[in-house]
PDB file of N, CA and C in Angstrom:
ATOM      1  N   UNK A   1     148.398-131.445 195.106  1.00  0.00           N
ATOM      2  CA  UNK A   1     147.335-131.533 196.076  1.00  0.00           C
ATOM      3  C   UNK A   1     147.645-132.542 197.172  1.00  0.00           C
ATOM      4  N   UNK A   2     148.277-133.340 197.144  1.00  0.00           N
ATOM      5  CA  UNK A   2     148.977-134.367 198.132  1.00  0.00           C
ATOM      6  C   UNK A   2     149.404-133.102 199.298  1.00  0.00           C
ATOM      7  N   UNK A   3     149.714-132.453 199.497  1.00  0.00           N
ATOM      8  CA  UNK A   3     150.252-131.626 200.558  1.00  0.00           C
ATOM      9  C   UNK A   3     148.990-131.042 201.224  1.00  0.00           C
ATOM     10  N   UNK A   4     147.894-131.609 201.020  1.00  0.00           N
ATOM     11  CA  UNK A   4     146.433-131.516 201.692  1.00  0.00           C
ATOM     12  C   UNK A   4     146.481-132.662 202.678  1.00  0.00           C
ATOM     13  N   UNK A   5     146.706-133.641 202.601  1.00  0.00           N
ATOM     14  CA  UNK A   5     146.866-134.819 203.151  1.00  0.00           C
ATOM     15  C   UNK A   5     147.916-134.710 204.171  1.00  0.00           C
ATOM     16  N   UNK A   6     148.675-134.068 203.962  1.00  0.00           N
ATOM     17  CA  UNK A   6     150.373-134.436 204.901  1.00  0.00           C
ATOM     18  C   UNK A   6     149.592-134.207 206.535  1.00  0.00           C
ATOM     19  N   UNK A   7     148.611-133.141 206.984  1.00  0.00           N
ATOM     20  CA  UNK A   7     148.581-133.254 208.686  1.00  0.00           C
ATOM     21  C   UNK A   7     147.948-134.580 208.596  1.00  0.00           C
ATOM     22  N   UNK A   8     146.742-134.933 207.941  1.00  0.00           N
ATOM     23  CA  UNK A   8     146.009-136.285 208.435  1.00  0.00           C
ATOM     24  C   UNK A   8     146.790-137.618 208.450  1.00  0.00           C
ATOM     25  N   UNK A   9     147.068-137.699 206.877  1.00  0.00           N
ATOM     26  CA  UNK A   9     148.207-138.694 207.115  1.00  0.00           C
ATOM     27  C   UNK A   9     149.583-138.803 208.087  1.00  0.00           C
ATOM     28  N   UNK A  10     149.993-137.589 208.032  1.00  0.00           N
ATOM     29  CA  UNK A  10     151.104-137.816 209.733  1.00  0.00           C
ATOM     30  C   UNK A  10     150.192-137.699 210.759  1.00  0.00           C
ATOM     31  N   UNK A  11     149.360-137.519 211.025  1.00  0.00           N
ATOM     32  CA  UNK A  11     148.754-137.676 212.205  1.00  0.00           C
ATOM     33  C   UNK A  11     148.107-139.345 212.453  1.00  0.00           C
ATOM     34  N   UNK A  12     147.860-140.059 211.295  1.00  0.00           N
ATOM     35  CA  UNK A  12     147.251-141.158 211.608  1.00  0.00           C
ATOM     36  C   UNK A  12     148.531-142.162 212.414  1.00  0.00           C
ATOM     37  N   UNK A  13     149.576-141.906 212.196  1.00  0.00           N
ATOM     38  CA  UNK A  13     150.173-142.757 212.297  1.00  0.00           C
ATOM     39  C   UNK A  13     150.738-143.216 214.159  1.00  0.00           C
ATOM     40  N   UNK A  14     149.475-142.483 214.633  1.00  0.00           N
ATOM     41  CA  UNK A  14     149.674-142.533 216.209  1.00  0.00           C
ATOM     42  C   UNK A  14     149.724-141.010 216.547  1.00  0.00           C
ATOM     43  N   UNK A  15     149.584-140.076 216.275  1.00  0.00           N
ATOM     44  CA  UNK A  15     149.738-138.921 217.046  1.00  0.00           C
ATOM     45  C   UNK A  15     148.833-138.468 218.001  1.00  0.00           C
ATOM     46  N   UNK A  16     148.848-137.836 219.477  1.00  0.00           N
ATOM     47  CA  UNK A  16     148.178-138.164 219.466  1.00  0.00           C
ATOM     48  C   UNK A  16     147.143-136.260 219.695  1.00  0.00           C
ATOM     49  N   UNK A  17     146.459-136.312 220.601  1.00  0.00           N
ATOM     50  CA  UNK A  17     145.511-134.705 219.962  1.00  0.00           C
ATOM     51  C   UNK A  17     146.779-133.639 219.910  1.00  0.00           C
ATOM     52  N   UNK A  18     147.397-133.801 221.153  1.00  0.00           N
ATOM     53  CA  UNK A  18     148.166-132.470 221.147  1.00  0.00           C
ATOM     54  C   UNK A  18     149.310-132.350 220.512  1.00  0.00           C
ATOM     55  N   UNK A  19     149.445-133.662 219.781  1.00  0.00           N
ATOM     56  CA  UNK A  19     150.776-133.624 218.639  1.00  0.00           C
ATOM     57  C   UNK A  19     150.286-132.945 217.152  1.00  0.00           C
ATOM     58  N   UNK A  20     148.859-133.747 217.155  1.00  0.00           N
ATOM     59  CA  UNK A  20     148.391-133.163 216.235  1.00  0.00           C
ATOM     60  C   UNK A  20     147.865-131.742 215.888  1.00  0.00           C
ATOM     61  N   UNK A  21     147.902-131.459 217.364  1.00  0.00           N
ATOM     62  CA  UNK A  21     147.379-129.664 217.570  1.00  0.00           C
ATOM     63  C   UNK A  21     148.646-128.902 216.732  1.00  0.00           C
ATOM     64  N   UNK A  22     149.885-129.342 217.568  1.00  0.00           N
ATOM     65  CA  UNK A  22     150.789-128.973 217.302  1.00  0.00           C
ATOM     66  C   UNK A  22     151.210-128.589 215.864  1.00  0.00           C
ATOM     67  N   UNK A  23     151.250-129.986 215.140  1.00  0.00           N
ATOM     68  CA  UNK A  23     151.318-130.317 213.886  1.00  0.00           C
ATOM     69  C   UNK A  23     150.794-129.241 213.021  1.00  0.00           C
ATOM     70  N   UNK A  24     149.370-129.614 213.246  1.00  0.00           N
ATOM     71  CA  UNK A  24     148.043-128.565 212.611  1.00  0.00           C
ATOM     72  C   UNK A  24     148.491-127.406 212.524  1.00  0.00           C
ATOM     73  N   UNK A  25     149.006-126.387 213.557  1.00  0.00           N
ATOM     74  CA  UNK A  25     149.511-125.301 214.032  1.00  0.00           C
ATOM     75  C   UNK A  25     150.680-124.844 213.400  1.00  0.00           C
ATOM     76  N   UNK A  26     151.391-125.548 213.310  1.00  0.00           N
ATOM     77  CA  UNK A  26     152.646-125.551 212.342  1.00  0.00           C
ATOM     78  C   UNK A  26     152.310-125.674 210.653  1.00  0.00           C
ATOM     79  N   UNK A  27     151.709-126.198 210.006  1.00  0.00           N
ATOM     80  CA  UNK A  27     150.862-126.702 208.926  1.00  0.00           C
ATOM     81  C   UNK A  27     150.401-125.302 208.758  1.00  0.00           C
ATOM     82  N   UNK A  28     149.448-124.900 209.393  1.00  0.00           N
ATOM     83  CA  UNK A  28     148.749-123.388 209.359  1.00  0.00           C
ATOM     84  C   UNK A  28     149.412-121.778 209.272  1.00  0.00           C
ATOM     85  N   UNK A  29     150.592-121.933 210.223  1.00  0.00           N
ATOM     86  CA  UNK A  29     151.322-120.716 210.451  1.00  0.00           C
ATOM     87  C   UNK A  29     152.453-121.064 209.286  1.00  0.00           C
ATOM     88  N   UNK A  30     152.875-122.098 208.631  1.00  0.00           N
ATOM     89  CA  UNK A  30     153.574-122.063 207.311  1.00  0.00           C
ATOM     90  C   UNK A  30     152.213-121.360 205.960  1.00  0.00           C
ATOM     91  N   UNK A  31     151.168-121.574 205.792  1.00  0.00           N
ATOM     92  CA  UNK A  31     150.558-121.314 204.953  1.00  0.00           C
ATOM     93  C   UNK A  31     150.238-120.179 205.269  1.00  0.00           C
ATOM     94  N   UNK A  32     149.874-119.395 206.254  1.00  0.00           N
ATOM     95  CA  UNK A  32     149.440-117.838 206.790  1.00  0.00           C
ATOM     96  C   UNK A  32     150.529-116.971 206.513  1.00  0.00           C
ATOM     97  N   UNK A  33     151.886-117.444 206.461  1.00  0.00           N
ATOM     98  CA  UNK A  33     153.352-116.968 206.465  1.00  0.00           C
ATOM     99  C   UNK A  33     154.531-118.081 205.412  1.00  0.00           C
ATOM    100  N   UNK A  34     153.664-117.715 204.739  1.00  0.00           N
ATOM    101  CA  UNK A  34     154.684-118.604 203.893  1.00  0.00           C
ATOM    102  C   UNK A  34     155.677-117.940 203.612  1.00  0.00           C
ATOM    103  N   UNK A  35     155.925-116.664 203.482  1.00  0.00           N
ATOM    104  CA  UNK A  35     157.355-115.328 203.057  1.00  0.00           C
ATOM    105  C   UNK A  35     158.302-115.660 204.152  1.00  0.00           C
ATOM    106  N   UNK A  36     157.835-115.899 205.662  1.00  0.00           N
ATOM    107  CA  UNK A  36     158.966-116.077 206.505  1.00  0.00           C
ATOM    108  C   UNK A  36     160.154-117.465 206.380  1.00  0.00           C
ATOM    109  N   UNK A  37     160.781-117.242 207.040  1.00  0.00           N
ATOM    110  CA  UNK A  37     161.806-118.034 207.272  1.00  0.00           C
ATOM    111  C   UNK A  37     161.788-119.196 208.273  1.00  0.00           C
ATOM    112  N   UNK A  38     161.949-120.630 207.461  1.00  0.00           N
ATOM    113  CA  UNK A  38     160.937-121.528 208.761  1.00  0.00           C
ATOM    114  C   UNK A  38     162.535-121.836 209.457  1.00  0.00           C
ATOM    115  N   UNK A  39     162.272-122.078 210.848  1.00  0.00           N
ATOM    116  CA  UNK A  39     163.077-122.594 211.805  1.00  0.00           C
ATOM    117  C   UNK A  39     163.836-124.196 211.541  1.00  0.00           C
ATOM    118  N   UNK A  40     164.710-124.429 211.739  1.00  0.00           N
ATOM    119  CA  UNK A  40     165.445-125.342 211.594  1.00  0.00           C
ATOM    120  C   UNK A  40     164.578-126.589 212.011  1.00  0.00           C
ATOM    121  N   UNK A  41     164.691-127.727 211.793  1.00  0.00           N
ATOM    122  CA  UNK A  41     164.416-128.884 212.699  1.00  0.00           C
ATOM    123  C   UNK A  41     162.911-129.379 212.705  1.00  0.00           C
ATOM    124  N   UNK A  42     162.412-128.177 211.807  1.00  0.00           N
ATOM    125  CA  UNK A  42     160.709-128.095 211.867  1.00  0.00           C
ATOM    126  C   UNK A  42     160.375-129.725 211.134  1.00  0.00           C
ATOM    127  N   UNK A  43     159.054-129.814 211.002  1.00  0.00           N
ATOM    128  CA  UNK A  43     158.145-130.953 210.453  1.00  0.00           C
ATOM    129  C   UNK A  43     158.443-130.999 209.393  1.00  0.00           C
ATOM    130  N   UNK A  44     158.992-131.579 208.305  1.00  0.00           N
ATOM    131  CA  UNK A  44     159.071-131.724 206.951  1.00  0.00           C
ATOM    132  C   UNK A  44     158.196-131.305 205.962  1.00  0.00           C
ATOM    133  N   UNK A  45     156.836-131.644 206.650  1.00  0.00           N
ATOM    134  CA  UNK A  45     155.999-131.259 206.017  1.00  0.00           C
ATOM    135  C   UNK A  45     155.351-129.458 205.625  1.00  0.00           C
ATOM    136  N   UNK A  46     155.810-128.961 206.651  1.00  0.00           N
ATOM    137  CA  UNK A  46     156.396-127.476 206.311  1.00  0.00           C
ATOM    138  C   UNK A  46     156.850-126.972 205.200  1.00  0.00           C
ATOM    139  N   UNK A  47     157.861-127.502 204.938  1.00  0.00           N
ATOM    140  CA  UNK A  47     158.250-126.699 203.884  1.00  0.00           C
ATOM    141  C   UNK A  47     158.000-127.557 202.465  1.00  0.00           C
ATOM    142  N   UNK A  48     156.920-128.608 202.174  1.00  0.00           N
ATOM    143  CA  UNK A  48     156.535-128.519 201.290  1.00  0.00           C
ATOM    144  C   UNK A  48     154.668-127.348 201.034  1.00  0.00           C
ATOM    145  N   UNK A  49     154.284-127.024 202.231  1.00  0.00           N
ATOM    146  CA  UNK A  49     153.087-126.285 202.769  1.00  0.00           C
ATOM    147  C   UNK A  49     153.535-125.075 201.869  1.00  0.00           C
ATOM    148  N   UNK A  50     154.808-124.441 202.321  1.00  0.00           N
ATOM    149  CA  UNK A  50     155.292-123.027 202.434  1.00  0.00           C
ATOM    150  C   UNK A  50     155.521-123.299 200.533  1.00  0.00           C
ATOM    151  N   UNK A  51     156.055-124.401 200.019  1.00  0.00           N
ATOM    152  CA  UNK A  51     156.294-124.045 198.769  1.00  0.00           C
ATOM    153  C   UNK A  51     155.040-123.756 197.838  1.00  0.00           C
ATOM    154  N   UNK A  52     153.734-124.737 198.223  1.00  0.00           N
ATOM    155  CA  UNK A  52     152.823-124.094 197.665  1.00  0.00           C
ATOM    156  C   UNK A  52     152.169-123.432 198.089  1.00  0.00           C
ATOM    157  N   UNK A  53     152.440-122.560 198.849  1.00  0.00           N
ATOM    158  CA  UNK A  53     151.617-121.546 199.056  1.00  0.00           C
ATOM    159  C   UNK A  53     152.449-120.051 198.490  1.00  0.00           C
ATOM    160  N   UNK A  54     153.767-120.134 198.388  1.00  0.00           N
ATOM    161  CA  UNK A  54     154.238-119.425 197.936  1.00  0.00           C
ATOM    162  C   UNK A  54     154.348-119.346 196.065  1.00  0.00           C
ATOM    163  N   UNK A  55     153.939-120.196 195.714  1.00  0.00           N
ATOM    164  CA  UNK A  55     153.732-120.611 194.238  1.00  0.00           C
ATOM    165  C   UNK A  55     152.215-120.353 194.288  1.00  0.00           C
ATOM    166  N   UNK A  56     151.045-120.456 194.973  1.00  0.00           N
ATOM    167  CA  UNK A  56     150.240-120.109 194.767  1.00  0.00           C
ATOM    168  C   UNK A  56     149.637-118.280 194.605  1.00  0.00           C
ATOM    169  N   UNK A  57     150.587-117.723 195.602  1.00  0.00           N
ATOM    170  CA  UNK A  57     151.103-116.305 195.501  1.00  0.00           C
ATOM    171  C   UNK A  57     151.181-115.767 194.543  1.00  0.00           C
ATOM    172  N   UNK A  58     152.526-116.265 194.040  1.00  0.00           N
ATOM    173  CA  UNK A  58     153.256-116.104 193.105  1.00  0.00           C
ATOM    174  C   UNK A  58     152.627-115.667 191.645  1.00  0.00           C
ATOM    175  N   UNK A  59     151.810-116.753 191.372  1.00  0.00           N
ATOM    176  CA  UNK A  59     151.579-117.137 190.261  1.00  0.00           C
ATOM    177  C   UNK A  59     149.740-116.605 190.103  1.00  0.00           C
ATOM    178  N   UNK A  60     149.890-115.526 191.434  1.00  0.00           N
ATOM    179  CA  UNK A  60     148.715-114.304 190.613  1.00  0.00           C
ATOM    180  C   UNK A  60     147.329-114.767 191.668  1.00  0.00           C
ATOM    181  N   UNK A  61     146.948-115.739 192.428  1.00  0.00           N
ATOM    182  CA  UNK A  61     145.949-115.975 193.349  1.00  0.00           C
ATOM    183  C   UNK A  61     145.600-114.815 193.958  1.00  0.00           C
ATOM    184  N   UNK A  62     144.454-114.506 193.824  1.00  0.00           N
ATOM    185  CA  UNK A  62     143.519-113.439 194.259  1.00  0.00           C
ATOM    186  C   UNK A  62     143.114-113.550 195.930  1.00  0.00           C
ATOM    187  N   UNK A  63     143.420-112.721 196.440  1.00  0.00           N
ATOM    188  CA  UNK A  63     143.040-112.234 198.185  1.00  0.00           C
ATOM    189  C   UNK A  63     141.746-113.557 198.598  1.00  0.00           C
ATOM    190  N   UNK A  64     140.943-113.337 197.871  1.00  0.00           N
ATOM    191  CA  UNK A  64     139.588-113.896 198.254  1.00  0.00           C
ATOM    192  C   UNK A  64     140.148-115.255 198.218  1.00  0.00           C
ATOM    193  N   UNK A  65     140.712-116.164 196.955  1.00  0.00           N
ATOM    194  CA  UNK A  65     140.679-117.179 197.132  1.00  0.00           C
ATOM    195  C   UNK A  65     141.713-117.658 197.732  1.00  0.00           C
ATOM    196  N   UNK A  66     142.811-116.912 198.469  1.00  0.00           N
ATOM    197  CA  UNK A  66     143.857-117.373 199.194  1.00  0.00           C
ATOM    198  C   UNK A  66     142.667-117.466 200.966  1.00  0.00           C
ATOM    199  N   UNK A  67     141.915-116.482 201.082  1.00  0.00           N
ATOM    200  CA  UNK A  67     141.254-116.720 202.121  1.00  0.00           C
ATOM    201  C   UNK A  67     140.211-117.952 202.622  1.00  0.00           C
ATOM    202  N   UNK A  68     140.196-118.390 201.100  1.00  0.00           N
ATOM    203  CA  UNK A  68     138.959-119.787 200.868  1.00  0.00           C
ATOM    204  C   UNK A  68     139.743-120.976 201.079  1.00  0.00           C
ATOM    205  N   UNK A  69     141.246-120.679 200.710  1.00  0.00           N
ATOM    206  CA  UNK A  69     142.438-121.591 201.149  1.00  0.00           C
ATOM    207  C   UNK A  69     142.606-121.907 202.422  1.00  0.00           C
ATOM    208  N   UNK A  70     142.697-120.596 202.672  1.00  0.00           N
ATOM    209  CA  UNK A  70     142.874-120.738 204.251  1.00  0.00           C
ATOM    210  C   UNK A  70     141.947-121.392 204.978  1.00  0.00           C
ATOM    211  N   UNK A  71     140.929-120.892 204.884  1.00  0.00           N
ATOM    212  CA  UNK A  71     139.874-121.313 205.829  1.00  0.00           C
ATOM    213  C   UNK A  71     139.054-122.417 205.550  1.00  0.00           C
ATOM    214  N   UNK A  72     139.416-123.415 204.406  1.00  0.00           N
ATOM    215  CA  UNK A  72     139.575-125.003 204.128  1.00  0.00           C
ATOM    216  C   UNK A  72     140.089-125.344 204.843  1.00  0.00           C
ATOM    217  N   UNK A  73     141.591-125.224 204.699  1.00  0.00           N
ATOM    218  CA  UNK A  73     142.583-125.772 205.330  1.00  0.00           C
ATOM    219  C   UNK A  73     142.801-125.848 206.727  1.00  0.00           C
ATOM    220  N   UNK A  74     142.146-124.888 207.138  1.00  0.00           N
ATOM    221  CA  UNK A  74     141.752-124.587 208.666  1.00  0.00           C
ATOM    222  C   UNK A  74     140.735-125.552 209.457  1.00  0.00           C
ATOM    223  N   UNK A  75     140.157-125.655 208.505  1.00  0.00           N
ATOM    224  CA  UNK A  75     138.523-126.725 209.286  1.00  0.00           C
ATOM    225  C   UNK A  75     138.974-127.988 208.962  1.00  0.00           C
ATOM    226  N   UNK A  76     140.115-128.098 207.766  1.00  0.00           N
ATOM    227  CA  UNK A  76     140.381-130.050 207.599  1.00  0.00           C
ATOM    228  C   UNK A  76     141.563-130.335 208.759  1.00  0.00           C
ATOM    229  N   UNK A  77     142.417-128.886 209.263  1.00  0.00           N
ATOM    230  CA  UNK A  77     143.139-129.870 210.144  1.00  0.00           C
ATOM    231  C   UNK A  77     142.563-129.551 211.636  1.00  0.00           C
ATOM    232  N   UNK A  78     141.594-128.751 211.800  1.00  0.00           N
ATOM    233  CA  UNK A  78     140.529-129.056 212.971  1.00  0.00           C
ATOM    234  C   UNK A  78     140.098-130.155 212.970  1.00  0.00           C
ATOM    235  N   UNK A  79     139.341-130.778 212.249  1.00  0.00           N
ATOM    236  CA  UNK A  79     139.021-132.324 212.000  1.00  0.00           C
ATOM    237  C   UNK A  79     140.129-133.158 212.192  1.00  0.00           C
ATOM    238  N   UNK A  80     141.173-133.022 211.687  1.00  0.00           N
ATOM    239  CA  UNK A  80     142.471-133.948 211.800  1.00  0.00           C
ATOM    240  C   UNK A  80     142.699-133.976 213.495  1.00  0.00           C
ATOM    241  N   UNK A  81     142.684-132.660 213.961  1.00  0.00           N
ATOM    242  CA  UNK A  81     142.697-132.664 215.529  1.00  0.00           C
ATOM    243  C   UNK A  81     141.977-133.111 215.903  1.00  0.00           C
ATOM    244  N   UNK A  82     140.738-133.497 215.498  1.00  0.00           N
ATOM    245  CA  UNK A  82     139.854-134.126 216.654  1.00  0.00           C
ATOM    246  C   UNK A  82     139.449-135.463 216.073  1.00  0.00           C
ATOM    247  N   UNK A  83     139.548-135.724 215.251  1.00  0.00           N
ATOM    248  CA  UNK A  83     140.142-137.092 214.788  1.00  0.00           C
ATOM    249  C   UNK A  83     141.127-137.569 215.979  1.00  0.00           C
ATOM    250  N   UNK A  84     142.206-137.129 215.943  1.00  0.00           N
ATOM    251  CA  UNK A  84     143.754-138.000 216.629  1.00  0.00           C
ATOM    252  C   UNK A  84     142.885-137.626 217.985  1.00  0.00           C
ATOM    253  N   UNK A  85     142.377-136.949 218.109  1.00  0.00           N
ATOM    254  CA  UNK A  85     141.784-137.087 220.152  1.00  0.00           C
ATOM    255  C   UNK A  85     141.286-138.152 220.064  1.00  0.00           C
ATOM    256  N   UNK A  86     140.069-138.673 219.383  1.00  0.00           N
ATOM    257  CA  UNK A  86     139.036-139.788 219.364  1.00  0.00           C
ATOM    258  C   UNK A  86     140.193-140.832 219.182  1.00  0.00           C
ATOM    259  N   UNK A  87     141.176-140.715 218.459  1.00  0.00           N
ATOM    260  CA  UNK A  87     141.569-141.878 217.958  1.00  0.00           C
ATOM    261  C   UNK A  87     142.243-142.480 219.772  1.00  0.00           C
ATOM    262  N   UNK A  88     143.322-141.506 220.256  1.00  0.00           N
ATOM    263  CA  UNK A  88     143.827-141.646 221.289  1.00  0.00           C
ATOM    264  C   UNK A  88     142.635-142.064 222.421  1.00  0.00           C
ATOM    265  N   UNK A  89     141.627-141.543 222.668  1.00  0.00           N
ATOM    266  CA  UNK A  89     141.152-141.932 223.752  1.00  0.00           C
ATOM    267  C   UNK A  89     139.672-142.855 222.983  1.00  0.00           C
ATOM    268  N   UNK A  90     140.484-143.791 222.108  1.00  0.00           N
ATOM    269  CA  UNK A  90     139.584-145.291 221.713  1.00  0.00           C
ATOM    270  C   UNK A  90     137.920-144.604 221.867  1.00  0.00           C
ATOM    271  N   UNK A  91     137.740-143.429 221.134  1.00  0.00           N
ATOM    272  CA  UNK A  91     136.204-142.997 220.850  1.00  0.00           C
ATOM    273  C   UNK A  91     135.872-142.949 219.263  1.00  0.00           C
ATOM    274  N   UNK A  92     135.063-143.830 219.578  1.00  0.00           N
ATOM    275  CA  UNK A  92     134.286-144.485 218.011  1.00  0.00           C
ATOM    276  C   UNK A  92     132.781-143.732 218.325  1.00  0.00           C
ATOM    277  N   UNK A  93     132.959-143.042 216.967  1.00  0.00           N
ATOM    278  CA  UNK A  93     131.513-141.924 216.569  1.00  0.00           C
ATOM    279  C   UNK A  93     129.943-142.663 216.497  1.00  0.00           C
ATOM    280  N   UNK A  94     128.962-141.869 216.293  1.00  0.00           N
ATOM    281  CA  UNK A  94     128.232-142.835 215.820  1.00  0.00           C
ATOM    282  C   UNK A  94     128.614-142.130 214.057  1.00  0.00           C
ATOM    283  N   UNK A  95     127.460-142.470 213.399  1.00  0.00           N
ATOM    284  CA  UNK A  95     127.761-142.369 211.674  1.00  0.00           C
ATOM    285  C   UNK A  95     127.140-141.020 211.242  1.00  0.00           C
ATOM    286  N   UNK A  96     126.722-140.338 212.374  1.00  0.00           N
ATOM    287  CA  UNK A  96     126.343-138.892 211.697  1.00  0.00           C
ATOM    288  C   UNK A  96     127.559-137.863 212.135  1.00  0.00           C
ATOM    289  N   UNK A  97     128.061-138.387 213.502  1.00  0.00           N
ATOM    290  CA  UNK A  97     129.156-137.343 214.002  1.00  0.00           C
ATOM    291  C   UNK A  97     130.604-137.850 212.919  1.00  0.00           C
ATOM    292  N   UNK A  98     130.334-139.057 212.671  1.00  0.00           N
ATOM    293  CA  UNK A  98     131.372-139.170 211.732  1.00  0.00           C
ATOM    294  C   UNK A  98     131.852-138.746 210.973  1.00  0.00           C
ATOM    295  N   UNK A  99     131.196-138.671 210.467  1.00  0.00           N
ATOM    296  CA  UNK A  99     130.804-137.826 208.768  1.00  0.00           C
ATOM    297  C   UNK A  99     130.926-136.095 208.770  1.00  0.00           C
ATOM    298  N   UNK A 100     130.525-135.978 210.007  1.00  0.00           N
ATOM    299  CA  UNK A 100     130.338-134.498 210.272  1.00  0.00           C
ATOM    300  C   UNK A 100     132.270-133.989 210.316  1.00  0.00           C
ATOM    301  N   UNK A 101     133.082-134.683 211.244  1.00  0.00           N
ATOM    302  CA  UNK A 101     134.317-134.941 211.069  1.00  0.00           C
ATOM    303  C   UNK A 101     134.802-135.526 209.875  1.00  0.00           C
ATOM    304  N   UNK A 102     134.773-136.340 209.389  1.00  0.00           N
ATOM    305  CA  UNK A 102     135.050-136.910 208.110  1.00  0.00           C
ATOM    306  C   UNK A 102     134.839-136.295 206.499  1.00  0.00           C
ATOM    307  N   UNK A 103     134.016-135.354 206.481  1.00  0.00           N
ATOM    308  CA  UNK A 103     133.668-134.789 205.410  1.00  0.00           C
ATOM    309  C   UNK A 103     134.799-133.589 205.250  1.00  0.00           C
ATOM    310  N   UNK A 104     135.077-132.850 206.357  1.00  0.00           N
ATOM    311  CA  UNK A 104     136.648-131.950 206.782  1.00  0.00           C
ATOM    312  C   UNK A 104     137.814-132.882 206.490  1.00  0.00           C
ATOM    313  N   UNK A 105     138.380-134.104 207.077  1.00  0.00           N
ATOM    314  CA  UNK A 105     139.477-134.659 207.024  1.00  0.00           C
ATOM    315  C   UNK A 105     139.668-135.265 205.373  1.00  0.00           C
ATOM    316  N   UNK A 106     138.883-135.279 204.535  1.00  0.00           N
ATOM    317  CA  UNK A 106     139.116-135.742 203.217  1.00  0.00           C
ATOM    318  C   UNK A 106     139.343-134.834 202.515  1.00  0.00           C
ATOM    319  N   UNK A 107     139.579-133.374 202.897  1.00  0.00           N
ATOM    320  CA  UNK A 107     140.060-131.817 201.949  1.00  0.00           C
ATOM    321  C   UNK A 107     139.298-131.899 200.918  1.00  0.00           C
ATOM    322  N   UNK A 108     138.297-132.193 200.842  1.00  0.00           N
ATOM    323  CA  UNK A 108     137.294-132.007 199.292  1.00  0.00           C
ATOM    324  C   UNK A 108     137.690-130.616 199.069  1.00  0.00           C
ATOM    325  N   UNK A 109     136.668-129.892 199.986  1.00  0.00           N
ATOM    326  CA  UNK A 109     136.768-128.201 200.251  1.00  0.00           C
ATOM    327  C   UNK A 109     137.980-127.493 199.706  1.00  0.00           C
ATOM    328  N   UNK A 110     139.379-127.886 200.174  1.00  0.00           N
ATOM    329  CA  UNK A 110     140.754-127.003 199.946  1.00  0.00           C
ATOM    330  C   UNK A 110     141.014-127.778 198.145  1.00  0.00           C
ATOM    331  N   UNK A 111     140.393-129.009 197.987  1.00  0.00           N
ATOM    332  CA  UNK A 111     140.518-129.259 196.855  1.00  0.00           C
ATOM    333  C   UNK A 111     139.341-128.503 195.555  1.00  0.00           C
ATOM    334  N   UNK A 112     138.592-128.492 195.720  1.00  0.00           N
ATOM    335  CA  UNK A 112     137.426-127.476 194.957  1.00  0.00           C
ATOM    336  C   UNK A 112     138.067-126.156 195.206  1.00  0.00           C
ATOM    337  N   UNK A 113     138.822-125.802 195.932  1.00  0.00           N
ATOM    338  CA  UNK A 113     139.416-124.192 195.771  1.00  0.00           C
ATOM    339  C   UNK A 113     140.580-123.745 194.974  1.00  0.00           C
ATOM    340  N   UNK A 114     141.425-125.350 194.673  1.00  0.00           N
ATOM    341  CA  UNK A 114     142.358-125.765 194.246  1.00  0.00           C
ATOM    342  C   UNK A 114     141.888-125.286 192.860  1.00  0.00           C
ATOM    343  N   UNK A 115     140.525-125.438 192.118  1.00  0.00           N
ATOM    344  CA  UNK A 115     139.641-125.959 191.276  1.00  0.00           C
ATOM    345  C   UNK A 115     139.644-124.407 190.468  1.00  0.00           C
ATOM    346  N   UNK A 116     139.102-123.662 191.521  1.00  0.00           N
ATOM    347  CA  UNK A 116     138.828-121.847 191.369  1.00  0.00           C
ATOM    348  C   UNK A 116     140.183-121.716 190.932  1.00  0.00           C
ATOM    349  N   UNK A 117     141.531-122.052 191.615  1.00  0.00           N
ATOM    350  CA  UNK A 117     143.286-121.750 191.577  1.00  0.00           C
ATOM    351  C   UNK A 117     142.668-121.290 189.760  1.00  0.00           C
ATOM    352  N   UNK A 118     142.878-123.057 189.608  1.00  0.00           N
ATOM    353  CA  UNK A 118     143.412-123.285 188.277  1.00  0.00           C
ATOM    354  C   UNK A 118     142.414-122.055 187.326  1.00  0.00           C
ATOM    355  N   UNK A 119     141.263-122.453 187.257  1.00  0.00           N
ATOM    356  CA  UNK A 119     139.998-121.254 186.634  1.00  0.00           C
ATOM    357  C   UNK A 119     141.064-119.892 186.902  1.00  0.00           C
ATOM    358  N   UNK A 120     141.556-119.192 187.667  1.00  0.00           N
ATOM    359  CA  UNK A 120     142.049-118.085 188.131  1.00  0.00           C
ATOM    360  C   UNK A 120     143.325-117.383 187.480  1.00  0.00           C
ATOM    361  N   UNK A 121     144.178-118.635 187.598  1.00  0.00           N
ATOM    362  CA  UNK A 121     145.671-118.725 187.824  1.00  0.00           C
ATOM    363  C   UNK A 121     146.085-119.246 186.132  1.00  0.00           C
ATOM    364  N   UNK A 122     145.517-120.534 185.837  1.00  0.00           N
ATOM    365  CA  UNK A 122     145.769-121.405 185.245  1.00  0.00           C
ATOM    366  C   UNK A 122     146.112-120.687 183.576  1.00  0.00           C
TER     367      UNK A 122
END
């Protein structure tokens, strides 16, 4: 489950929105396509994305909950993107928009689906 973390955590470390768009984007099109063949030189974090998602495949995950995957994973590194904007242009939330962002960037969601995996798979 650490490979939930890899856009936020590389993104904290200064990136800034459109690196993180980037990032995100790359992060996403490895998990949508994990069968393809990733390009040389890519983000590291790629091809640990592509391994579990291809082990999640693999090992019998049902349509529905690869789609509940997805579309976790989709809204935590939306948050991660707009996280690294705020962060770059020094915008501090108040504590409801926070949270509203913050509740996405902590992958609860892709982790409770993780949850169904095991129930499924396990």
């Amino acid at each position: 489950m650490n490979t939930f973390w890899l856009p936020d955590g590389t993104t904290d470390l200064c990136a800034s929105a459109s690196e993180a768009q980037s990032l995100a984007d790359c992060f996403m099109d490895v998990l949508r396509h994990a069968s393809r063949p990733r390009p040389g030189g890519e983000w590291k974090g790629a091809s640990v994305a592509q391994e579990l998602m291809q082990r999640m495949i693999s090992s019998g995950a049902s349509e529905s909950l690869i789609r509940r995957f997805l579309k976790t994973m989709q809204q935590s590194c939306d948050a991660v993107v707009e996280q690294a904007g705020d962060r770059s242009r020094s915008h501090a939330r108040d504590v409801e928009t926070y949270f509203e962002v913050r509740r996405h960037t902590i992958v609860v969601e892709p982790c409770l689906v993780m949850l169904q995996y095991d129930m499924e798979c396990g």
